[in-house]
Protein backbone atom coordinates (compact mmCIF):
# COMPACT_ATOMS: atom_id res chain seq x y z
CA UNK A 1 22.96 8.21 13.73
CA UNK A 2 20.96 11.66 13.16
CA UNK A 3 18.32 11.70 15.61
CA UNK A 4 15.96 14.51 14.22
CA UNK A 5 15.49 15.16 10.46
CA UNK A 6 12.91 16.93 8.62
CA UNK A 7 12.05 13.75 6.59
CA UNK A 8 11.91 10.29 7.60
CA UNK A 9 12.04 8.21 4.71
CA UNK A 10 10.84 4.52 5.78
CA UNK A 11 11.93 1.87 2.76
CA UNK A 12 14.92 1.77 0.51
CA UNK A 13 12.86 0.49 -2.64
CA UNK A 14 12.38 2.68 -5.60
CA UNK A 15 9.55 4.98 -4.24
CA UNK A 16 11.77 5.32 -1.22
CA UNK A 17 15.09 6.12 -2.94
CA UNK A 18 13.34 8.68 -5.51
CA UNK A 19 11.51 10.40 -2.47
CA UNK A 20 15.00 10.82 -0.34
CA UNK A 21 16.62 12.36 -3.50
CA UNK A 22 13.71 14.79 -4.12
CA UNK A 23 13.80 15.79 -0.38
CA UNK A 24 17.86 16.27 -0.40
CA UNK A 25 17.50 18.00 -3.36
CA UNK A 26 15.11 20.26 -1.45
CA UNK A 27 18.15 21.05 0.37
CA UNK A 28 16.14 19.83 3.68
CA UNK A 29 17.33 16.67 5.90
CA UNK A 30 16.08 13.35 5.18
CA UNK A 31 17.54 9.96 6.44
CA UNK A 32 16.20 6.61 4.92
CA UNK A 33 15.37 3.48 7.18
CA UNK A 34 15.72 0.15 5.76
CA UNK A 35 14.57 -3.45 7.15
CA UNK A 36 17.28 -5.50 4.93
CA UNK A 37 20.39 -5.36 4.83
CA UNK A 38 20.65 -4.00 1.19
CA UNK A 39 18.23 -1.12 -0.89
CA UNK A 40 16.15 -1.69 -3.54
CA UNK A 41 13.26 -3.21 -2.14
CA UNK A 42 11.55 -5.65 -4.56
CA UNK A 43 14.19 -4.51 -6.94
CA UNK A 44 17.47 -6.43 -6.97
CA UNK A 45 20.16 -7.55 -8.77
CA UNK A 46 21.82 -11.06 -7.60
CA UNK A 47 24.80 -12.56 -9.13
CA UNK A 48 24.78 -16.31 -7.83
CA UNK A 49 24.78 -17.45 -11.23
CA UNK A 50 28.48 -15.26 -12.12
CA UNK A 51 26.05 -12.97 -14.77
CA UNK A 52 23.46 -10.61 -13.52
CA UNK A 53 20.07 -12.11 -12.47
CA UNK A 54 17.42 -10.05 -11.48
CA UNK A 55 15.32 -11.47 -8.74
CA UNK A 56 12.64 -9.14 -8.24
CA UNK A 57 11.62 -6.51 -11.23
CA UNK A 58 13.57 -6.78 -14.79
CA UNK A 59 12.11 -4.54 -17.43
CA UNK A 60 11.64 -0.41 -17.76
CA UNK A 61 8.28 -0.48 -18.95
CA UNK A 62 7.18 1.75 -20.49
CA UNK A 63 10.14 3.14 -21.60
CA UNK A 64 9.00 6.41 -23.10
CA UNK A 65 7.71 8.25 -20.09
CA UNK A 66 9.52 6.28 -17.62
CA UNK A 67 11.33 8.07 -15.16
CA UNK A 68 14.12 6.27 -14.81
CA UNK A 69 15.09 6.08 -18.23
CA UNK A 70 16.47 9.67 -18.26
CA UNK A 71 18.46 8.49 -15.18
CA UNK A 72 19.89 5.53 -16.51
CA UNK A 73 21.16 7.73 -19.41
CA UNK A 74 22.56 10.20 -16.97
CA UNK A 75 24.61 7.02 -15.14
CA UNK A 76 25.35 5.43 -18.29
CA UNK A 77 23.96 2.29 -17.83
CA UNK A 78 23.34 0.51 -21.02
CA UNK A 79 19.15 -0.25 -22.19
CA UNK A 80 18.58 -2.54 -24.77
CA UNK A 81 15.14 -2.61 -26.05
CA UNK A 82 14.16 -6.12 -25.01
CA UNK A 83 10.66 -6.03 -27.89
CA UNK A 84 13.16 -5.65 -30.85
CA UNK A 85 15.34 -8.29 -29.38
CA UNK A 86 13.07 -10.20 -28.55
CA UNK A 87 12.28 -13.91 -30.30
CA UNK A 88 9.43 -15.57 -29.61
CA UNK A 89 9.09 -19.62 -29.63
CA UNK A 90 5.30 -20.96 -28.78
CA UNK A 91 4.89 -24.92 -27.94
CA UNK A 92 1.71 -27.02 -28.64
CA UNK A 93 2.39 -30.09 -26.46
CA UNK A 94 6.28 -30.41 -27.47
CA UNK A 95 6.12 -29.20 -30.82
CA UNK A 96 6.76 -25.60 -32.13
CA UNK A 97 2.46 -24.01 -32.85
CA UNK A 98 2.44 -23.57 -37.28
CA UNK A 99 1.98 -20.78 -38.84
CA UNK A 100 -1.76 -20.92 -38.73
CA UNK A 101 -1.13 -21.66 -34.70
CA UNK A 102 0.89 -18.98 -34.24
CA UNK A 103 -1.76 -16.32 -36.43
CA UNK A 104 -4.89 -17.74 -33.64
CA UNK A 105 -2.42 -17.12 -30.91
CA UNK A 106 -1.83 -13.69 -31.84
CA UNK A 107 -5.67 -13.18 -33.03
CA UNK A 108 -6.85 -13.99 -29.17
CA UNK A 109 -4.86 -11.74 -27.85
CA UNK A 110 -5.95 -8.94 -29.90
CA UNK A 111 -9.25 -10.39 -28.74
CA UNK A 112 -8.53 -9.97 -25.50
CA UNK A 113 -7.74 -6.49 -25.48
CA UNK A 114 -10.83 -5.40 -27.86
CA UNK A 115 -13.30 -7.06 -25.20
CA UNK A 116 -11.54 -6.09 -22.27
CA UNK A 117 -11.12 -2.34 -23.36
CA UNK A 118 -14.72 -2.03 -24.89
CA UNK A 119 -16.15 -3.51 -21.71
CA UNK A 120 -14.00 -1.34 -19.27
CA UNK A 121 -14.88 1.69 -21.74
CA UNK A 122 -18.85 1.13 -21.31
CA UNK A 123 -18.70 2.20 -18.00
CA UNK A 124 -21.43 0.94 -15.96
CA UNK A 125 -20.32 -1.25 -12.47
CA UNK A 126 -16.93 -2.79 -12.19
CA UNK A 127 -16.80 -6.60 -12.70
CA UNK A 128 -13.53 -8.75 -12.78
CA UNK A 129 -11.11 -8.72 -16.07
CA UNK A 130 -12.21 -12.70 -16.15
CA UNK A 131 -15.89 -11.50 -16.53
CA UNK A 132 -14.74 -9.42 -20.33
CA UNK A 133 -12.25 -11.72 -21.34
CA UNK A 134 -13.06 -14.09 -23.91
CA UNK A 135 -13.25 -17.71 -23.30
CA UNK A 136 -13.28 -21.42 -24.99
CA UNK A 137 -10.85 -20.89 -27.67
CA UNK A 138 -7.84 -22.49 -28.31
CA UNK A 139 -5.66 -20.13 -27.15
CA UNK A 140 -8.02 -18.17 -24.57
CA UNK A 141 -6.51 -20.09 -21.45
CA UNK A 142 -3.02 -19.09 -22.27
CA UNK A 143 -3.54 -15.60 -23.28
CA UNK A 144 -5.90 -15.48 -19.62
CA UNK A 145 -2.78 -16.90 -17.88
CA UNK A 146 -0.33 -14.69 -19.08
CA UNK A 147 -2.47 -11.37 -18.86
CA UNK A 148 -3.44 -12.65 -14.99
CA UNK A 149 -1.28 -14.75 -13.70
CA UNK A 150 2.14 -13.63 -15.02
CA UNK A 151 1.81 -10.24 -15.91
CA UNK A 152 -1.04 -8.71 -12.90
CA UNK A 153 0.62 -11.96 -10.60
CA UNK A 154 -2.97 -13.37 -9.90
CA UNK A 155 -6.14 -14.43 -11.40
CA UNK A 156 -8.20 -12.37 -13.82
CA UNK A 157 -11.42 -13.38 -11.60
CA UNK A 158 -10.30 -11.73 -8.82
CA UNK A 159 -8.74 -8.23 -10.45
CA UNK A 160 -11.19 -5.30 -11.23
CA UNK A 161 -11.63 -4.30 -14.87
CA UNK A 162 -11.42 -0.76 -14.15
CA UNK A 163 -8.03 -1.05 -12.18
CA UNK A 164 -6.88 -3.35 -14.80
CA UNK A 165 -7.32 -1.15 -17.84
CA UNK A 166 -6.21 2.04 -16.11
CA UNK A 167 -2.76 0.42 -15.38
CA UNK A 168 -2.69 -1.20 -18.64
CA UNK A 169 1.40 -0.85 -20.14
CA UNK A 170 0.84 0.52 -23.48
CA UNK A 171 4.68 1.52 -24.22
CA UNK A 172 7.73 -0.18 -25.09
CA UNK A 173 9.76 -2.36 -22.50
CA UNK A 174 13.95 -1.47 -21.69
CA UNK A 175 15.91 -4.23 -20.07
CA UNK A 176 19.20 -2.93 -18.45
CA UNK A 177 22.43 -4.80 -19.13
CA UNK A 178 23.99 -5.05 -15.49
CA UNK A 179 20.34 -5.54 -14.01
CA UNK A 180 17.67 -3.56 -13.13
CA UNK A 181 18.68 -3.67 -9.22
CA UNK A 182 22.24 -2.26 -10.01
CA UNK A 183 20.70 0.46 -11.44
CA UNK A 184 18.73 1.16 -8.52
CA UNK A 185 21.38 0.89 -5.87
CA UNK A 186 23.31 3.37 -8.39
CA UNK A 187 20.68 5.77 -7.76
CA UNK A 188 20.66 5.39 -4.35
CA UNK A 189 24.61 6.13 -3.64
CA UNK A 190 25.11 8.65 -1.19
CA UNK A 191 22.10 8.79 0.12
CA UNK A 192 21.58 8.80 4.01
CA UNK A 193 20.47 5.05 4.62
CA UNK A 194 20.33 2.90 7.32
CA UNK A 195 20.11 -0.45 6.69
CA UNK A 196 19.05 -3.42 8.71
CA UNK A 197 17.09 -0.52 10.89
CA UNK A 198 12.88 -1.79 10.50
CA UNK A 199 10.67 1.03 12.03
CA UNK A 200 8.15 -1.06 14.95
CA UNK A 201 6.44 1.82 15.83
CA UNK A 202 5.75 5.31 14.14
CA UNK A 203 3.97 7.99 16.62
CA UNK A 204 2.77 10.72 13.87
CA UNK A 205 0.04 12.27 16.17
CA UNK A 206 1.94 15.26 17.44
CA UNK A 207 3.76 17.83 15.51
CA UNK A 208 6.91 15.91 15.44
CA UNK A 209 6.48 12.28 14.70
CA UNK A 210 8.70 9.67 16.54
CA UNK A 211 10.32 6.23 14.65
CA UNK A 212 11.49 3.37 17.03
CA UNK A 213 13.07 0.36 15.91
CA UNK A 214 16.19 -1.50 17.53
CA UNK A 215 18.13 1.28 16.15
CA UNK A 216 17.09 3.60 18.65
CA UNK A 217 14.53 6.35 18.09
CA UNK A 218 14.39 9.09 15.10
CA UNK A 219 12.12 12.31 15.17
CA UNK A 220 11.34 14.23 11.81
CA UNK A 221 8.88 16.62 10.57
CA UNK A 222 7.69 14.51 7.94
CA UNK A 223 7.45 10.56 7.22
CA UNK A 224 7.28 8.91 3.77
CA UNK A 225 6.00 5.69 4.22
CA UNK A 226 6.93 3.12 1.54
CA UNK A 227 6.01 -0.16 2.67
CA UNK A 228 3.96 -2.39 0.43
CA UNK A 229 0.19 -2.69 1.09
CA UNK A 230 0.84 -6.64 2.05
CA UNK A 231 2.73 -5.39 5.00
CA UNK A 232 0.56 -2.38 5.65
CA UNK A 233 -2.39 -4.54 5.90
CA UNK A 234 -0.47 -6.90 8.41
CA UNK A 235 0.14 -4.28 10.62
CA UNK A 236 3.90 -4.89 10.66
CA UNK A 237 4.60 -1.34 11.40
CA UNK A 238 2.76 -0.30 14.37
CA UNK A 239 1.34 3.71 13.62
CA UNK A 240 0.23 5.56 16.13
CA UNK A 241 -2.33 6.66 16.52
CA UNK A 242 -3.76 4.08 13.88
CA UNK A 243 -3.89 4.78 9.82
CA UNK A 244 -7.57 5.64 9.50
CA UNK A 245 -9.65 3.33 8.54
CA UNK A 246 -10.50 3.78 5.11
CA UNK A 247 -6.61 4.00 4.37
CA UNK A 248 -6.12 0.69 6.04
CA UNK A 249 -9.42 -0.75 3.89
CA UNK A 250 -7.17 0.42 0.70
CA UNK A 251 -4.14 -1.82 2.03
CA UNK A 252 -6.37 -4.87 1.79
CA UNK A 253 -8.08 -3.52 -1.42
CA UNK A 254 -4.25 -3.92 -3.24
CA UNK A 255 -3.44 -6.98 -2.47
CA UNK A 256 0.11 -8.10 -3.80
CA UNK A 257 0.10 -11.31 -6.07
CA UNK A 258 2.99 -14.33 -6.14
CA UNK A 259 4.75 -14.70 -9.03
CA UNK A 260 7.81 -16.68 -8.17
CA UNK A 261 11.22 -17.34 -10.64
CA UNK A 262 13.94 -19.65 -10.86
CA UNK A 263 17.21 -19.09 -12.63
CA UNK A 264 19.54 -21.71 -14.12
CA UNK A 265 22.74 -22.14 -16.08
CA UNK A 266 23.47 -24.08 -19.22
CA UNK A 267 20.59 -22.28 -21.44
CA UNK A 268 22.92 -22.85 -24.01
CA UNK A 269 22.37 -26.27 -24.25
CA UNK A 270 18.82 -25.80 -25.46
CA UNK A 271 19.89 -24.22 -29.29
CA UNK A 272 17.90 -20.92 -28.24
CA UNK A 273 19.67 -17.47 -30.06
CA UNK A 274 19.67 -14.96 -27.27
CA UNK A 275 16.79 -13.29 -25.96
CA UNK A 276 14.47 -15.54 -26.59
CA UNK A 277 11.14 -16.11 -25.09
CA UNK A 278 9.12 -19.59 -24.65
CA UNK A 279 5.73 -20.77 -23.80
CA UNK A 280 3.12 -23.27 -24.48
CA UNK A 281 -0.24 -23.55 -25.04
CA UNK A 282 -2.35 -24.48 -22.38
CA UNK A 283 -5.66 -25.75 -20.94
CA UNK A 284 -8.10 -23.92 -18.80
CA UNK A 285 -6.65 -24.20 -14.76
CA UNK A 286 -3.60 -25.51 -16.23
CA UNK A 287 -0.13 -23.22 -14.91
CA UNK A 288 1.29 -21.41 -17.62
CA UNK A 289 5.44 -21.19 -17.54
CA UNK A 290 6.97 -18.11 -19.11
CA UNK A 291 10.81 -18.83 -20.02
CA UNK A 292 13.41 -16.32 -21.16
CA UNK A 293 16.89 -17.76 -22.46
CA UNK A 294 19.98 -16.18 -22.62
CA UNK A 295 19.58 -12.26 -22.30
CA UNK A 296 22.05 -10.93 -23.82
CA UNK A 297 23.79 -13.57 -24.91
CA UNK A 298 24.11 -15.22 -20.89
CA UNK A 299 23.97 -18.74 -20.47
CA UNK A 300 21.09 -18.17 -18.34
CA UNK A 301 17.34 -19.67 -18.40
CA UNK A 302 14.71 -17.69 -16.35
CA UNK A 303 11.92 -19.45 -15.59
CA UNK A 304 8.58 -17.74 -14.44
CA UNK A 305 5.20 -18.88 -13.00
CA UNK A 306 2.66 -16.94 -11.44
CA UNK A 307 -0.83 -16.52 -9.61
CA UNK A 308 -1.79 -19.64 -7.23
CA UNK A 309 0.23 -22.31 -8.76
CA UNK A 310 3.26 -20.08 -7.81
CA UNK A 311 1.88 -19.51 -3.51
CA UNK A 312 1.50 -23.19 -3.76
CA UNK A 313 4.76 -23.95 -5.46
CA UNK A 314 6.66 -21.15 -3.09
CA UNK A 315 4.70 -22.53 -0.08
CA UNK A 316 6.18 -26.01 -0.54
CA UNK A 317 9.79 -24.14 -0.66
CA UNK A 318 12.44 -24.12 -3.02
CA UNK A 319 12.95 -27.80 -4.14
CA UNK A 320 9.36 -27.84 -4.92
CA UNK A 321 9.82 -25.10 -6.99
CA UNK A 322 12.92 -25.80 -8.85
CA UNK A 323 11.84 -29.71 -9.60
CA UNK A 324 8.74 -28.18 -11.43
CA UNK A 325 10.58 -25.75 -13.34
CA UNK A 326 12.68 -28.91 -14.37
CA UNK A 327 10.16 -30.91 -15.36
CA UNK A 328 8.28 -27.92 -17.54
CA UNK A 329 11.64 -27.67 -19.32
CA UNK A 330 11.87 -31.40 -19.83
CA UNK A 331 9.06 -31.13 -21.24
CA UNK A 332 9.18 -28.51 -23.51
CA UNK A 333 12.71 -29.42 -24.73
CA UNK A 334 13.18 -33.33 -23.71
CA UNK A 335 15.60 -35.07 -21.01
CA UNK A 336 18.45 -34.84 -23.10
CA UNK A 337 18.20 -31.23 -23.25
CA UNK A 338 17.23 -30.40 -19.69
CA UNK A 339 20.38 -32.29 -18.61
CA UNK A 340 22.18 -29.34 -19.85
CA UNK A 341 20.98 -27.08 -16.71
CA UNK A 342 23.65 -27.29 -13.88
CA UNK A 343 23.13 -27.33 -10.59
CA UNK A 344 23.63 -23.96 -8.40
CA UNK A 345 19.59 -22.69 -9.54
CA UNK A 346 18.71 -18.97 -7.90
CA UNK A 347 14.84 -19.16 -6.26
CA UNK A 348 13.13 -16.18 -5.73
CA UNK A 349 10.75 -16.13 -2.61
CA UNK A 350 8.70 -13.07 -2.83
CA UNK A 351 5.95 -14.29 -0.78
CA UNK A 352 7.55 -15.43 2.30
CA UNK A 353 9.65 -12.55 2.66
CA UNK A 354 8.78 -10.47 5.75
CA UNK A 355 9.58 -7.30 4.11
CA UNK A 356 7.54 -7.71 0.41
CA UNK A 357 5.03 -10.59 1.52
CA UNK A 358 4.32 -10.92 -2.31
CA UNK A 359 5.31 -8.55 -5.75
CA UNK A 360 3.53 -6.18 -6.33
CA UNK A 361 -0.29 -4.85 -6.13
CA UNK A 362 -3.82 -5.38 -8.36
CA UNK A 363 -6.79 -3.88 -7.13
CA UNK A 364 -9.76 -6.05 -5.71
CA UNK A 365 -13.34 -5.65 -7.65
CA UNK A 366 -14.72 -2.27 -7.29
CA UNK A 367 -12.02 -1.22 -5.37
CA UNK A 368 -10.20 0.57 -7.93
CA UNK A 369 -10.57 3.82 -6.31
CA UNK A 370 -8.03 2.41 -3.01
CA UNK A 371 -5.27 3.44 -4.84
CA UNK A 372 -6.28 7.04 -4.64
CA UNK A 373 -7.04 6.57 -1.29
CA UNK A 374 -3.61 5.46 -0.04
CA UNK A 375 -1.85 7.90 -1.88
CA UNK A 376 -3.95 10.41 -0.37
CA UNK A 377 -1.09 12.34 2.39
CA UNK A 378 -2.21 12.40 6.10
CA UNK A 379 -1.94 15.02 8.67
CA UNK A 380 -1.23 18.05 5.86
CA UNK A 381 1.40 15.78 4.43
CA UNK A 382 3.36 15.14 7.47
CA UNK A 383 2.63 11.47 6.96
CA UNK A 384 2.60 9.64 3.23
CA UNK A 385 2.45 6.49 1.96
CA UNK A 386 4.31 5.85 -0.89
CA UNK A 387 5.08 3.20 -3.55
CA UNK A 388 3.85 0.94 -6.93
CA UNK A 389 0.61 0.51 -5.27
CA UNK A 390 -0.24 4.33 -4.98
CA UNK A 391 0.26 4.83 -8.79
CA UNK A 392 -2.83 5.01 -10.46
CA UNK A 393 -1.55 5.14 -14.05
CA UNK A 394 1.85 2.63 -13.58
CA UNK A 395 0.96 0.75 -10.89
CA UNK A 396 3.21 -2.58 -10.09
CA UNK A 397 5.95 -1.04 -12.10
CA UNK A 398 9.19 0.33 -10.34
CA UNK A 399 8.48 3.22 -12.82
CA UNK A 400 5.45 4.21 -10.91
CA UNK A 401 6.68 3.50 -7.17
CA UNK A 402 9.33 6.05 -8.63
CA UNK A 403 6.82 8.39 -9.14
CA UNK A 404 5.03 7.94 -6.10
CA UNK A 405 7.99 8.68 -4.40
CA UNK A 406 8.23 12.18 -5.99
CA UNK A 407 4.86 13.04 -5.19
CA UNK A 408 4.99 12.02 -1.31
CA UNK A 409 8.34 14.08 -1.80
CA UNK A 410 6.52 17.16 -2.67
CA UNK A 411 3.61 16.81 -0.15
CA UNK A 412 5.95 16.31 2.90
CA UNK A 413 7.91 19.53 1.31
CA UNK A 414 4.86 21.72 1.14
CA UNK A 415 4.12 20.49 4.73
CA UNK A 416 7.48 21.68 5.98
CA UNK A 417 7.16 25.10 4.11
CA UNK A 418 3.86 25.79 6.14
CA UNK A 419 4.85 24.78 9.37
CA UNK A 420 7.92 27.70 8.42
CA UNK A 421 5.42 29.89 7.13
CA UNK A 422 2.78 29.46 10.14
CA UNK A 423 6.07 30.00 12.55
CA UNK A 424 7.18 33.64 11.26
C-alpha cells in the first residue's frame, strides 16, 4: 500500500467517498481507510431478501438541491419520486382512521409545524422541540413520534428547537431503484480504498501527520476525518495530540439516535398496491411503527421503529426485534395475514455496530452551535472532520455528509497549496 499521500481520507461513507473524489480530482494523492470490509458507511444496500433492501439510509431528500441527484443522473441509476408514489394507509386500533380521522391527522401535523416554526422563529433561548410541540390531541402523540422518534431517531424532549428547525427537510424525497447503497458504492469505484484497515491512532501534531492501524502506518499532508460523532466521542480513534476540547464537547453535543428496521418477504399477502405506507394512531409513550410495503412493486415489508423503544428492542438482539415487528403487523392486519411473512427477515443493528454506534446525529439543547464547531478544520486544514453531523443545513442526510465531504475537501486543498506556496 502507498505509504505517504497528500490526503488521508479516514471513512468510506458518503462524506468520505465525496471528499476522496474532490481531492483526486484536485489531481493530488489521496488514499481512503476503511474499518469494514465494504464502503458506504451507514449507507448500504443488502440483498438477503433476493430484491434490494436498504439497511441503513433509503431516500434522496431533498431532491432538488441534493448533490447526489445530479450524480445518479450521470450513472444512470433510476429515481422514482417516492411522495407521488406514495399511498398512505392510517390505523385507529385495527381499523382504517375515516375521513374526518384522516382530516385531524393531517390538521396536527400542520399544527405541529406552525408552533414549532413560530416558536423557533421568536428567538429568545433554545428549549427542546417537545417544549413547542402541541400536546393532548388525538393525534399529537403520533405526529410527536414520527417527527422524534422516526424521523430525528430520538425524543423531541431531548432535541434543541433551534437545531431542529435549521435541519428541517423542506424538499421532495427520491428513492433509487437498485438501493441507495448501490448507488454509493457506484460512486466510489476506482477510488483508492482500503478496506478492513481502522486507523487506532492519528499523530497530526507535526507537519506530516502519521495513521497506524494493523495495516501498517500511512503519512499524508492532510487528514479528513469522517467518523461519526458516536465514535468520536468514544475515543475509538486515538488523535494525537488530543482533538481540543471544545471539538470533543461538540461530539457529545450530536449524539446519534437508534432507529432500528426489519425487512420481510410475503408483503404481498397483505392486499397493499405498491409503495404504500402504514401507521397507526397512538397513545402518549406508546412506540410508533412506520411500515412501507412493496417498493416498487417488491414483495417486501419494511418495518421501522425508532427512539428508545428501538435501543431497547436492538439491545435485547434480533429475535426481540423481529417478534415485535410481528406482532405490530398482526395487529394491524390480523394472524391470518401476518402468516404470509416468510421466514429469512433482514435486522438492522445500527447501534451495536462498532463502526456507526447509532444513525445519525440531533443536536442536544442549546447546543446547536456544535455542529459549527466540528466542522470547524484544525491545524490550517491539515486535519477535518467530516460527515452528516457537520452539516448545518442537511444534517442526518447522506446528502449533507456529501457535502461535508466537499468542504473538508477544499480546506485540506487550500492547506496543501500554502504549505507549496510557503516552500517556494
Amino acid at each position: 500500500m502507498t505509504t505517504e499521500v497528500d490526503v488521508l481520507v479516514i471513512g468510506a461513507g458518503a462524506a468520505g467517498i465525496a471528499a476522496a473524489r474532490a481531492v483526486r480530482a484536485a489531481g493530488r494523492s489521496v488514499v481512503v481507510l476503511e474499518a469494514r470490509g465494504r464502503v458506504g458507511g451507514r449507507v448500504v444496500t443488502d440483498h438477503r431478501l433476493g430484491v434490494p433492501f436498504d439497511l441503513g439510509a433509503a431516500w434522496l431528500h431533498n431532491a432538488g438541491d441534493n448533490p447526489l441527484v445530479p450524480l445518479a443522473d450521470q450513472l444512470g441509476a433510476r429515481l422514482v419520486d417516492s411522495d407521488a408514489l406514495r399511498q398512505e394507509r392510517t390505523l385507529v386500533g385495527n381499523r382504517p382512521a375515516t375521513e374526518a380521522e384522516r382530516a385531524a391527522y393531517d390538521a396536527a401535523w400542520d399544527d405541529f409545524a406552525t408552533r414549532t416554526e413560530a416558536r423557533a422563529a421568536a428567538g429568545g433561548p433554545d428549549c427542546s422541540v417537545a417544549e413547542a410541540a402541541p400536546r393532548g390531541g388525538p393525534w399529537d402523540a403520533t405526529v410527536s413520534a414520527w417527527q422524534g422518534d422516526i424521523i430525528a431517531a430520538a425524543p423531541l424532549d431531548r432535541i434543541s428547537l433551534r437545531d431542529f428547525a435549521d435541519t428541517a427537510l423542506n424538499g421532495g424525497n427520491r428513492l433509487p431503484e437498485q438501493g441507495f447503497g448501490t448507488l454509493l458504492a457506484r460512486l466510489a469505484e476506482g477510488l483508492p480504498i482500503r478496506l478492513s484497515a481502522p486507523v487506532t491512532r492519528l499523530s497530526w501534531g507535526g507537519s506530516v501527520a502519521v495513521a497506524e492501524g494493523a495495516f501498517g502506518t500511512l503519512r499524508a499532508r492532510a487528514v479528513i476525518a469522517t467518523l461519526p460523532t458516536a465514535v468520536l466521542a468514544a475515543e475509538a480513534l486515538r488523535f494525537d495530540p488530543p482533538l481540543p476540547p471544545e471539538v470533543m464537547q461538540a461530539a457529545h453535543d450530536l449524539p446519534l439516535g437508534t432507529v432500528a428496521k426489519v425487512g420481510f418477504r410475503g408483503a404481498d399477502g397483505l392486499g397493499l398496491p405498491a409503495f404504500t405506507s402504514v401507521d397507526r394512531q397512538i397513545r402518549p409513550g406508546e412506540p410508533l411503527v412506520a411500515m412501507s410495503a412493496r417498493p416498487f412493486g417488491r414483495d417486501i415489508l419494511a418495518c421501522h421503529v425508532g427512539g428508545d423503544a428501538a435501543a431497547a428492542l436492538e439491545a435485547e438482539g434480533d429475535a426481540a426485534l423481529e417478534a415485535f415487528m410481528r406482532a405490530e403487523v398482526t395487529r394491524r392486519f390480523g394472524a391470518e395475514a401476518a402468516r404470509t411473512l416468510r421466514d429469512g427477515t433482514i435486522v438492522t443493528d445500527w447501534l451495536r455496530d462498532p463502526f456507526a454506534r447509532g444513525v445519525y446525529s440531533h443536536a442536544r439543547v442549546g447546543r446547536a452551535s456544535a455542529r459549527g464547531i466540528l466542522a470547524q478544520p484544525l491545524a490550517g486544514g491539515r486535519l477535518c472532520l467530516a460527515g452528516e453531523a457537520c452539516h448545518a443545513r442537511l444534517a442526518g442526510t447522506v446528502g449533507g455528509a456529501w457535502w461535508s465531504g466537499e468542504a473538508a475537501a477544499r480546506a485540506a486543498l487550500a492547506a496543501l497549496r500554502q504549505r507549496s506556496e510557503a516552500t517556494t
